[in-house]
Protein backbone atom coordinates (compact mmCIF):
# COMPACT_ATOMS: atom_id res chain seq x y z
CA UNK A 1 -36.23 36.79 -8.46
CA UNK A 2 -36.68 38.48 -5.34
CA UNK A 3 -34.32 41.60 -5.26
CA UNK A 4 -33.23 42.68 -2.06
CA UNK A 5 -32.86 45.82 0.36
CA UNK A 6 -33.33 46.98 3.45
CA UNK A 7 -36.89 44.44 3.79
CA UNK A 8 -36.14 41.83 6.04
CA UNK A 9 -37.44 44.03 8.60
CA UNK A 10 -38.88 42.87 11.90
CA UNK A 11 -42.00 44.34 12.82
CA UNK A 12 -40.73 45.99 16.20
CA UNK A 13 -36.77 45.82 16.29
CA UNK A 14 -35.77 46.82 12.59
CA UNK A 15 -33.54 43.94 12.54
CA UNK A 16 -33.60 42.13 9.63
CA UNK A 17 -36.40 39.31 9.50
CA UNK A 18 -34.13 35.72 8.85
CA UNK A 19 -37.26 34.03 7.94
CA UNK A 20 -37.19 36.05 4.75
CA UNK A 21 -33.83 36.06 3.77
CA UNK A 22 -33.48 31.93 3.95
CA UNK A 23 -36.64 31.58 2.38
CA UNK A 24 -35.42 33.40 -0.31
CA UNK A 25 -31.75 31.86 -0.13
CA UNK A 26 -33.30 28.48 -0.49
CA UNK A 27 -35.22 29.22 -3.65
CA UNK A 28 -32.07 30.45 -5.04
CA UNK A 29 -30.39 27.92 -4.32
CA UNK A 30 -32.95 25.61 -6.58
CA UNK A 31 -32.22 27.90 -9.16
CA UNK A 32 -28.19 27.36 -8.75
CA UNK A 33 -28.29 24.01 -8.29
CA UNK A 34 -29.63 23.20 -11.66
CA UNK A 35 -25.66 23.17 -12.02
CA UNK A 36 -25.70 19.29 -10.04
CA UNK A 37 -27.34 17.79 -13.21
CA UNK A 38 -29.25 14.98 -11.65
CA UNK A 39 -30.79 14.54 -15.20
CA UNK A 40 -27.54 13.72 -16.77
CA UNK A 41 -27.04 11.55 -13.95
CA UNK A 42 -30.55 9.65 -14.20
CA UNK A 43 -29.49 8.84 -17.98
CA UNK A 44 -26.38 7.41 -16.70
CA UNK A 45 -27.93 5.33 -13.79
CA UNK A 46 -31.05 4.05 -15.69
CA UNK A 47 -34.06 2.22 -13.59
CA UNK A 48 -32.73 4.24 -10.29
CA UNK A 49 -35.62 5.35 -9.18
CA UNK A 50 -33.68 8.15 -6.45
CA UNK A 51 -32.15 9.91 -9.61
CA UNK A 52 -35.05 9.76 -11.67
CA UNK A 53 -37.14 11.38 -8.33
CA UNK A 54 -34.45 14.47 -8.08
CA UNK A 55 -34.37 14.68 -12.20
CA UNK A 56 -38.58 15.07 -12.15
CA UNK A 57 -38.28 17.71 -9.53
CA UNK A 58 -35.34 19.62 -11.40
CA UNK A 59 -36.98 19.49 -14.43
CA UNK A 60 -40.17 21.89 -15.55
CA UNK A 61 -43.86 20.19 -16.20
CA UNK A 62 -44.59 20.56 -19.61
CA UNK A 63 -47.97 22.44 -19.43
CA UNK A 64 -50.62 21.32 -16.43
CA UNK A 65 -49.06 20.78 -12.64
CA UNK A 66 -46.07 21.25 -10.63
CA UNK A 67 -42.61 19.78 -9.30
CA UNK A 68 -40.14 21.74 -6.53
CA UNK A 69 -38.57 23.53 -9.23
CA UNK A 70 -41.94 25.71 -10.73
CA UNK A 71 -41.90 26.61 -7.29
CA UNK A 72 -38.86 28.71 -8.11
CA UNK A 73 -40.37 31.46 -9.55
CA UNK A 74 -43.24 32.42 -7.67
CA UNK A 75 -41.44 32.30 -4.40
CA UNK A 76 -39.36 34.74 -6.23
CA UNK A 77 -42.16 36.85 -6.99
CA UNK A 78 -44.03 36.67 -3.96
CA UNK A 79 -41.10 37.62 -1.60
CA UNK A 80 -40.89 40.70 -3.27
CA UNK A 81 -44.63 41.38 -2.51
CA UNK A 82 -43.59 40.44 1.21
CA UNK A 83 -40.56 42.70 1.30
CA UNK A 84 -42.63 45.50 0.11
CA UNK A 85 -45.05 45.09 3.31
CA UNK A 86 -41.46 45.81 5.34
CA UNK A 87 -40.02 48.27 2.76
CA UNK A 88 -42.86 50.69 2.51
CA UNK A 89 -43.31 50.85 6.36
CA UNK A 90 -39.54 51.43 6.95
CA UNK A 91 -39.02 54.49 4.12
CA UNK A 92 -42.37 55.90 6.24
CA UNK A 93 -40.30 55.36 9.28
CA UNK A 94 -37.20 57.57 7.89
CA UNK A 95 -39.66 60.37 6.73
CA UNK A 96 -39.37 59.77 2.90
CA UNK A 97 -42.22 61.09 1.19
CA UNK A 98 -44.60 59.35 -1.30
CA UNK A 99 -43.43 60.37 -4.42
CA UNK A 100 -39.75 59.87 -3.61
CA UNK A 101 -41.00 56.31 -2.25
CA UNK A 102 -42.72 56.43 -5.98
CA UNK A 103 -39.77 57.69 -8.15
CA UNK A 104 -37.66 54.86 -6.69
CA UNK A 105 -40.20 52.15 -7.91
CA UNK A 106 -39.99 53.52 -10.78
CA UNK A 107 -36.69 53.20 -11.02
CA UNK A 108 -36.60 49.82 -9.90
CA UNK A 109 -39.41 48.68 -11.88
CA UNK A 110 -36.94 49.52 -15.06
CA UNK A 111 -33.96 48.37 -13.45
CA UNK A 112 -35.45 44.94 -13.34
CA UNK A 113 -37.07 44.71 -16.17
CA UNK A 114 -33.79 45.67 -18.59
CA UNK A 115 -31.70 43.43 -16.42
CA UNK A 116 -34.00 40.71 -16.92
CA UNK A 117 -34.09 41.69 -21.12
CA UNK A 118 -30.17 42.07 -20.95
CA UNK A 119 -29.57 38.44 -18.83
CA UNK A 120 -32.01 37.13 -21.94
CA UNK A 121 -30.20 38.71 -24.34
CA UNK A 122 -26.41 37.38 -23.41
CA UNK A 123 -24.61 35.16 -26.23
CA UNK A 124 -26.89 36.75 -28.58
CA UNK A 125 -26.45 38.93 -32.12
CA UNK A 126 -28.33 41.65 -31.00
CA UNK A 127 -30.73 42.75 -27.82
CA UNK A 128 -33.33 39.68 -27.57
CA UNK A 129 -36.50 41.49 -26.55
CA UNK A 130 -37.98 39.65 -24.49
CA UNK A 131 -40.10 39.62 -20.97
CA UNK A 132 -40.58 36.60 -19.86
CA UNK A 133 -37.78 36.86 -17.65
CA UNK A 134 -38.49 36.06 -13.63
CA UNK A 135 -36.73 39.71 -13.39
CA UNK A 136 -38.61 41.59 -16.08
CA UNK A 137 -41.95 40.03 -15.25
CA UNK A 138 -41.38 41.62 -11.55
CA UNK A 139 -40.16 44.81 -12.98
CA UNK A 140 -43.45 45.00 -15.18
CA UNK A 141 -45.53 44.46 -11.73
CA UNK A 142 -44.07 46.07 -9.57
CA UNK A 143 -45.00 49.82 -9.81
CA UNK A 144 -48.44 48.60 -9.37
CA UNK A 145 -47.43 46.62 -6.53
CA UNK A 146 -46.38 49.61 -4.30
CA UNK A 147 -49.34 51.61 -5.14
CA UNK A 148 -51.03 48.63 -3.59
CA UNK A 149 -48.49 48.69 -1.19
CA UNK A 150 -50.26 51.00 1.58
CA UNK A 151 -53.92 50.66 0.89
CA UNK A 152 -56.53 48.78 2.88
CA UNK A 153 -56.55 45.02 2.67
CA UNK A 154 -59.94 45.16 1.71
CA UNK A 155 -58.83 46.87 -1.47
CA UNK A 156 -56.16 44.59 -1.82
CA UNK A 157 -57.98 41.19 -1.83
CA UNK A 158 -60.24 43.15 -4.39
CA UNK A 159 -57.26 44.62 -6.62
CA UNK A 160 -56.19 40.55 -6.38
CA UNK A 161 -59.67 39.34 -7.11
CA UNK A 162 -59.82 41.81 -9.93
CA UNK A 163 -56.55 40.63 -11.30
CA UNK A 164 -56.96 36.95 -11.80
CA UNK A 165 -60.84 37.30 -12.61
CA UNK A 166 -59.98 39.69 -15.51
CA UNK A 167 -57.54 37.70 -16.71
CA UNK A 168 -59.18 34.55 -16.76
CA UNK A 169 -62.05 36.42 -18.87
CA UNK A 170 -59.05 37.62 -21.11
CA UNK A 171 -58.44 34.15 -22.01
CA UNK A 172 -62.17 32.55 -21.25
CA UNK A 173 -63.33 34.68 -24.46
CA UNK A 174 -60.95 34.43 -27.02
CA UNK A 175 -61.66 32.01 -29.56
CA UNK A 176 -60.46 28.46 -30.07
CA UNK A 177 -58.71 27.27 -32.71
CA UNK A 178 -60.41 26.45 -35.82
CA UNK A 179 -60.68 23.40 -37.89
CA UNK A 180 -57.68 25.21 -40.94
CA UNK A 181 -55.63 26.42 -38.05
CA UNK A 182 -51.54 26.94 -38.95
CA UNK A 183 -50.77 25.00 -35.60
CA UNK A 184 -46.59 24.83 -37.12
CA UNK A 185 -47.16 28.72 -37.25
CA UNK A 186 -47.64 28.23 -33.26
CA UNK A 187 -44.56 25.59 -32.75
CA UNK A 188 -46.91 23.28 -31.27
CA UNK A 189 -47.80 19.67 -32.82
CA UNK A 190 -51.86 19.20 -33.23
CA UNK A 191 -51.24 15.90 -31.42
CA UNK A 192 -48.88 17.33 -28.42
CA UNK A 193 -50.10 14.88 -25.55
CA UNK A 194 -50.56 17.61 -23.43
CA UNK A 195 -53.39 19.48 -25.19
CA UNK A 196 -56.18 20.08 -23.31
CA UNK A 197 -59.66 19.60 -24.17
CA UNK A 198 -63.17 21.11 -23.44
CA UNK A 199 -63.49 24.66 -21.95
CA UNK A 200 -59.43 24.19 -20.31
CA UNK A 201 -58.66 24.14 -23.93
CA UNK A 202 -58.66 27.86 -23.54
CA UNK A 203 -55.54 28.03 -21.93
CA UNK A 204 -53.10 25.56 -24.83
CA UNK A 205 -49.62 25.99 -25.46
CA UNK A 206 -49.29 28.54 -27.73
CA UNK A 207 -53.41 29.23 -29.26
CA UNK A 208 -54.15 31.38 -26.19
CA UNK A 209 -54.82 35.32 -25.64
CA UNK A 210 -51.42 36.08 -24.20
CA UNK A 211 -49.57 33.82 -27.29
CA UNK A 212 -51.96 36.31 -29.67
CA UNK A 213 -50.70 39.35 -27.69
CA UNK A 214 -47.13 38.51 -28.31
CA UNK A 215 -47.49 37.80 -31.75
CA UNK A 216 -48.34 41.60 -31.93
CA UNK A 217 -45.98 43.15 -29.29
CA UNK A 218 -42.92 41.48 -29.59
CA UNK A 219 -42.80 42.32 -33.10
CA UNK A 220 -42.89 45.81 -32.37
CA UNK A 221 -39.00 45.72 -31.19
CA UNK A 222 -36.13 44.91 -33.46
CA UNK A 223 -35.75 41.24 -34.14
CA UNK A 224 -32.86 38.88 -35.65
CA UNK A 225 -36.48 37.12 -37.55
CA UNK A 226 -40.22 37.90 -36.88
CA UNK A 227 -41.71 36.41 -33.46
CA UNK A 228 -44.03 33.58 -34.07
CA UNK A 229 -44.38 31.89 -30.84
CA UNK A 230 -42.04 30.84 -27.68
CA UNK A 231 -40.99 27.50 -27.38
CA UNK A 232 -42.02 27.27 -24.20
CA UNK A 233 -45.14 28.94 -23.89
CA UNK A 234 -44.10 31.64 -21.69
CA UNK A 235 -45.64 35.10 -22.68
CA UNK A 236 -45.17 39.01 -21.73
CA UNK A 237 -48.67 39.08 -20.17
CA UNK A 238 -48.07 36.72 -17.56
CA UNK A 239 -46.70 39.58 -15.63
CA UNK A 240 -50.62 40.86 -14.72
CA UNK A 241 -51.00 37.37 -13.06
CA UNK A 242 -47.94 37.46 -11.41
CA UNK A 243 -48.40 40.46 -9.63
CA UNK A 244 -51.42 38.54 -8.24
CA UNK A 245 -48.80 36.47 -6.86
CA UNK A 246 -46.95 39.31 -5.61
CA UNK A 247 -49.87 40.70 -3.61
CA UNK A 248 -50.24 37.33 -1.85
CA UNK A 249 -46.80 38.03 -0.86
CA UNK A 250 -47.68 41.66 0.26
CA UNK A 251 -50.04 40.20 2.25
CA UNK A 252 -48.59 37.40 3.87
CA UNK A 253 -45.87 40.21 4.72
CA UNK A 254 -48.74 42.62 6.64
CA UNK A 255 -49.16 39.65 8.70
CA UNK A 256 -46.08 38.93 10.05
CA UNK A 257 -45.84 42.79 10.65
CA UNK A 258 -48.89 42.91 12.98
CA UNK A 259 -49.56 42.57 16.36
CA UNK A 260 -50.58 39.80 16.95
CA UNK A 261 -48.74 36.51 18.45
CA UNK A 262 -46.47 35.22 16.76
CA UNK A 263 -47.95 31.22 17.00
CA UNK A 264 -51.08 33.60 15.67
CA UNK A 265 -48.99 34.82 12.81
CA UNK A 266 -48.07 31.25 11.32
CA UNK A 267 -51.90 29.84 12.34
CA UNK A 268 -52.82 32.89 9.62
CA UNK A 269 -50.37 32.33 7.50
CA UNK A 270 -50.93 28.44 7.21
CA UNK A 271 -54.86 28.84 6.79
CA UNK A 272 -54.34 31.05 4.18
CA UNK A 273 -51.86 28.64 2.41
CA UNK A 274 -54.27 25.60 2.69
CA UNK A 275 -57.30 27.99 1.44
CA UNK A 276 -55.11 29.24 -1.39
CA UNK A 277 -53.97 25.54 -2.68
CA UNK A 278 -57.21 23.90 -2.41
CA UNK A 279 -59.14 26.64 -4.26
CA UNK A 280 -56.54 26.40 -7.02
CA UNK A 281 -57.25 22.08 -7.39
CA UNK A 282 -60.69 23.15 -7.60
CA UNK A 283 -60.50 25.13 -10.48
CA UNK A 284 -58.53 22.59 -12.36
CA UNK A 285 -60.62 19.87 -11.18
CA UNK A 286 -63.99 21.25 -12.45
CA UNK A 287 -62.23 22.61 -15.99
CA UNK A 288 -62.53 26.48 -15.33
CA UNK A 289 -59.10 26.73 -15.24
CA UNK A 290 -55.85 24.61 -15.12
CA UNK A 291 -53.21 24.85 -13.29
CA UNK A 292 -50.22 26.06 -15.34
CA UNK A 293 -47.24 27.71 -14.61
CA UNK A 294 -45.54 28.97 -17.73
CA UNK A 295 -49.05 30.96 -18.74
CA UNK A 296 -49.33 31.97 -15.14
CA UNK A 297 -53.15 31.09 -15.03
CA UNK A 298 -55.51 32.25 -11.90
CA UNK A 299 -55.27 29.00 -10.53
CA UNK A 300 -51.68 28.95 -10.91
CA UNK A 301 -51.63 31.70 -8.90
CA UNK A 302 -53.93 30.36 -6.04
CA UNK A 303 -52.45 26.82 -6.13
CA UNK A 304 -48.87 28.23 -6.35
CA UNK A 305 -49.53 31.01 -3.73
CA UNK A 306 -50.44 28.72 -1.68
CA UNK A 307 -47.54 26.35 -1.27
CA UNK A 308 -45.58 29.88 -1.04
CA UNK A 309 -48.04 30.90 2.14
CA UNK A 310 -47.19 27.54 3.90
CA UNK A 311 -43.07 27.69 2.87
CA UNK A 312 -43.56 31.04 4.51
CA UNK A 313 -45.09 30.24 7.75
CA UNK A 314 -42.67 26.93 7.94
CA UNK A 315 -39.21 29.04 7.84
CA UNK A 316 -40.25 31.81 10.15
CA UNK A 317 -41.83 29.30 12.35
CA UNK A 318 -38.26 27.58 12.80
CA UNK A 319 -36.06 30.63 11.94
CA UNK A 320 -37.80 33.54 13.64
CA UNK A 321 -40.64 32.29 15.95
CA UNK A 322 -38.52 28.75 17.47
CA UNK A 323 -35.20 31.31 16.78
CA UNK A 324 -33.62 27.59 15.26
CA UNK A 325 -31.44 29.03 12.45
CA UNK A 326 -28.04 28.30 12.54
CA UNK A 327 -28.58 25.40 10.05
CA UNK A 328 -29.96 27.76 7.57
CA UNK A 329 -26.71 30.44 7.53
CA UNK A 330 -25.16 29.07 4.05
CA UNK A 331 -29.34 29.91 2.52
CA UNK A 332 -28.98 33.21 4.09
CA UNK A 333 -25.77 34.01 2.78
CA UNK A 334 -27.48 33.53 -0.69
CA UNK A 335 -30.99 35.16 0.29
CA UNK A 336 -29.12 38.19 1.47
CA UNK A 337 -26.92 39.05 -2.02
CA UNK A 338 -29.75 37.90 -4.56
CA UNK A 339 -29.90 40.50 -7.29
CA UNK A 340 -25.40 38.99 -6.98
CA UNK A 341 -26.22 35.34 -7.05
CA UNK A 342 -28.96 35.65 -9.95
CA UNK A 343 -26.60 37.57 -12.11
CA UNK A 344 -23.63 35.55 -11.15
CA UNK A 345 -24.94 32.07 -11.81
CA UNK A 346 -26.17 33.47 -15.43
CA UNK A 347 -23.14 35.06 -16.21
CA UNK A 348 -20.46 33.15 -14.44
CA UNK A 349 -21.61 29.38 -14.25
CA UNK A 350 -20.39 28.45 -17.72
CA UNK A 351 -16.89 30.33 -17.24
CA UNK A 352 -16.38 28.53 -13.61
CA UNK A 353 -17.31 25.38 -14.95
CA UNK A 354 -14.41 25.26 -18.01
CA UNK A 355 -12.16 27.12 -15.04
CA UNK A 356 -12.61 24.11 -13.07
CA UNK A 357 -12.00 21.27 -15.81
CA UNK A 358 -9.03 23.65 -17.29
CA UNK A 359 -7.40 23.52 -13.21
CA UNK A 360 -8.15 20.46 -11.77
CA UNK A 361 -7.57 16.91 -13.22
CA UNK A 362 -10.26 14.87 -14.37
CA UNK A 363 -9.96 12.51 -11.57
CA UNK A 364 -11.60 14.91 -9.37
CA UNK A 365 -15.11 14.33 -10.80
CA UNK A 366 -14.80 10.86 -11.36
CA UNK A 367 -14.11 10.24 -7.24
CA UNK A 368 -17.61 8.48 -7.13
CA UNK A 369 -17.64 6.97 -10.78
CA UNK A 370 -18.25 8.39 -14.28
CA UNK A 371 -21.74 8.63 -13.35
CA UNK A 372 -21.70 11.19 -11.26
CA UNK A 373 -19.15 13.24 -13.21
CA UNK A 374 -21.97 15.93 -13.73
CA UNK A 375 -23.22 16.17 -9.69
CA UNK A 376 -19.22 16.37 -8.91
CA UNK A 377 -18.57 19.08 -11.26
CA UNK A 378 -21.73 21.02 -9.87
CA UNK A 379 -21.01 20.52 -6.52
CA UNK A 380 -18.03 22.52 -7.21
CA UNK A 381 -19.28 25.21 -9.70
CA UNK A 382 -22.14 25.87 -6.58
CA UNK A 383 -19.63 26.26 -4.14
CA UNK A 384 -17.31 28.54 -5.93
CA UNK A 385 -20.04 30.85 -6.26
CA UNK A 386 -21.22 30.45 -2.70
CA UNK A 387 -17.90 31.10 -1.44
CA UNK A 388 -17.70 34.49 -3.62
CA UNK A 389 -21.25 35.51 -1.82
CA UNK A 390 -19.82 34.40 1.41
CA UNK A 391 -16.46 36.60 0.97
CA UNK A 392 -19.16 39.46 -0.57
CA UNK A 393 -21.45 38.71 2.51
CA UNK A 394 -18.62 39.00 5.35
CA UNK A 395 -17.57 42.27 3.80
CA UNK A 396 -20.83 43.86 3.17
CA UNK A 397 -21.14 43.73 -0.20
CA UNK A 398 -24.69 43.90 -1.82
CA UNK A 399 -26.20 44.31 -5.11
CA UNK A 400 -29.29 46.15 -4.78
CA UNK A 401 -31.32 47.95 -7.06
């Protein structure tokens, strides 16, 4: 997720920039409201088509495309690369030298990362080692991030260009599976519907360069069994295409900061965002490489980027540039207090949720029906937590690494 501090900096006032903190409010709040259940509710209200709509976009592709809720992440990460533009230029502005401005990415870079290993590792035996983690993926990035940070955006496009290309050739050249391959000892089924064939076939569930990786380095730490695969796909590597994502972000954040109009600003930023998304579709489309979120491939990182350029220019458009935010206050509230509302709706949710059934009767969540029990319920746990950030947020209270 996108951590916050002092970066919602306008380019000429040093008042916070709204734009940023909504934007990253509202992703949050996609995160947290994984607590209204609409896919308990689509089971209950079969053949609705509206349910079945807001289940899809709660719910994770399995391998190739995207709903609203893969858009989670990389907003995360990408807001980070956009606060840096603002946070680099404002420690300049209060004299702090480079390798203080260093030492606390450093810091932060570990910060992140362990948080994201310890948020993993809750309910379990022992540690659980591991860095897929939205947190520790940005933690992993981000020292190379700010010594991007200041450097020519000529370098930058390159250090991006760099990025993706090398890792597509990562996973371009590493072998296929063979004809007596273990595919159990990969948790994946030889006839999973959502292999992919042909050259794409590079970038499976679970037979790829990153999956091989793993198998080495997460066997390295102390385990409750040996690591064979994740379930999901996810690996530790996908933090070198990430920060891709993250200099996107740094980018789109140099932008705002300029000179230039403001209506010039979003006209940028908007390009950019349609450039980004097509070039993605047209690696899928001709096989070189498919879009996929939970490997993080190049064309993830275009297509995703993308969408992330043109969320971008839409909320500062109407929050900074039109100055129409009022509607967005309860986002801001959560985009303000993020590092809070991450940790609080992985540690909390579960114990406000059994505080809620324990207080109130079970009438409460049945107002509309049994069917939407689970929505009631979540409606609730959500705004129990928003009203701690609110109280938190009137008194000044911030978690910030």
């Amino acid at each position: 997720m996108a951590p916050s501090e002092s970066h919602g900096q306008a380019q000429s006032s040093g008042s916070r920039l709204a734009s940023i903190d909504v934007y990253r409010g509202f992703v949050m709040f996609l995160m947290m409201a994984e607590a209204l259940s609409f896919g308990r509710v689509s089971e209950k209200l079969p053949g609705n088509g509206f349910w079945a709509f807001l289940d899809h976009q709660q719910s994770h592709v399995e391998w190739v495309g995207c709903v609203l809720h893969d858009m989670i992440q990389p907003s995360f990460s990408f807001l980070v690369g956009t606060a840096m533009a603002f946070s680099v230029a404002s420690r300049k502005a209060r004299g702090q030298g480079w390798s203080g401005m260093l030492g606390h990415a450093l810091w932060r870079a570990l910060a992140l990362t362990l948080l994201g290993v310890f948020l993993r590792s809750t309910g379990r035996s022992q540690t659980n080692f591991t860095f897929e983690d939205t947190l520790s993926q940005i933690g992993m990035g981000y020292p190379f991030l700010f010594l991007l940070g200041d450097r020519p955006w000529k370098i930058q496009w390159a250090a991006l260009a760099a990025i993706l290309g090398g890792y597509w050739l990562l996973f371009a050249v590493y072998p296929l599976p063979g004809a007596n391959f273990d595919w159990a000892a990969a948790g994946v089924a030889q006839d999973w519907p959502h292999h992919l064939q042909g050259f794409a076939a590079h970038w499976n569930k679970n037979t790829n360069a990153a999956w091989a990786f793993d198998g080495w380095f997460m066997n390295l730490f102390p385990r409750e069994k040996p690591f064979l695969f994740n379930g999901g796909g996810y690996s530790t590597l996908s933090f070198i295409p990430t920060l891709g994502t993250m200099l996107l972000g740094l980018l789109a954040g140099q932008w705002i900061r300029s000179d230039v109009p403001g209506v010039e600003r979003v006209r940028k930023l908007a390009m950019a965002g349609g450039a980004l998304l097509v070039a993605g579709l047209i690696l899928q489309w001709t096989g070189l490489c498919p879009i996929v979120k939970r490997i993080w491939t190049p064309s993830w990182t275009l297509f995703s980027g993308g969408i992330c350029f043109l969320f971008l220019a839409a909320f500062y458009s109407v929050v900074d540039l039109w100055g129409r935010g009022r509607w967005a206050y309860p986002l801001k509230v959560i985009g303000m207090n993020s590092i809070a509302a991450y940790c609080m709706d992985h540690l909390f949710g579960g114990f406000i949720r059994k505080a809620l059934d324990t207080h109130l009767p079970k009438g409460v969540f049945q107002l509309l029906g049994s069917a939407y029990e689970p929505l009631i319920r979540g409606a609730l746990m959500l705004a129990v937590l928003w009203l701690i950030l609110f109280w938190m947020h009137r008194r000044k209270i911030y978690l910030r690494l």
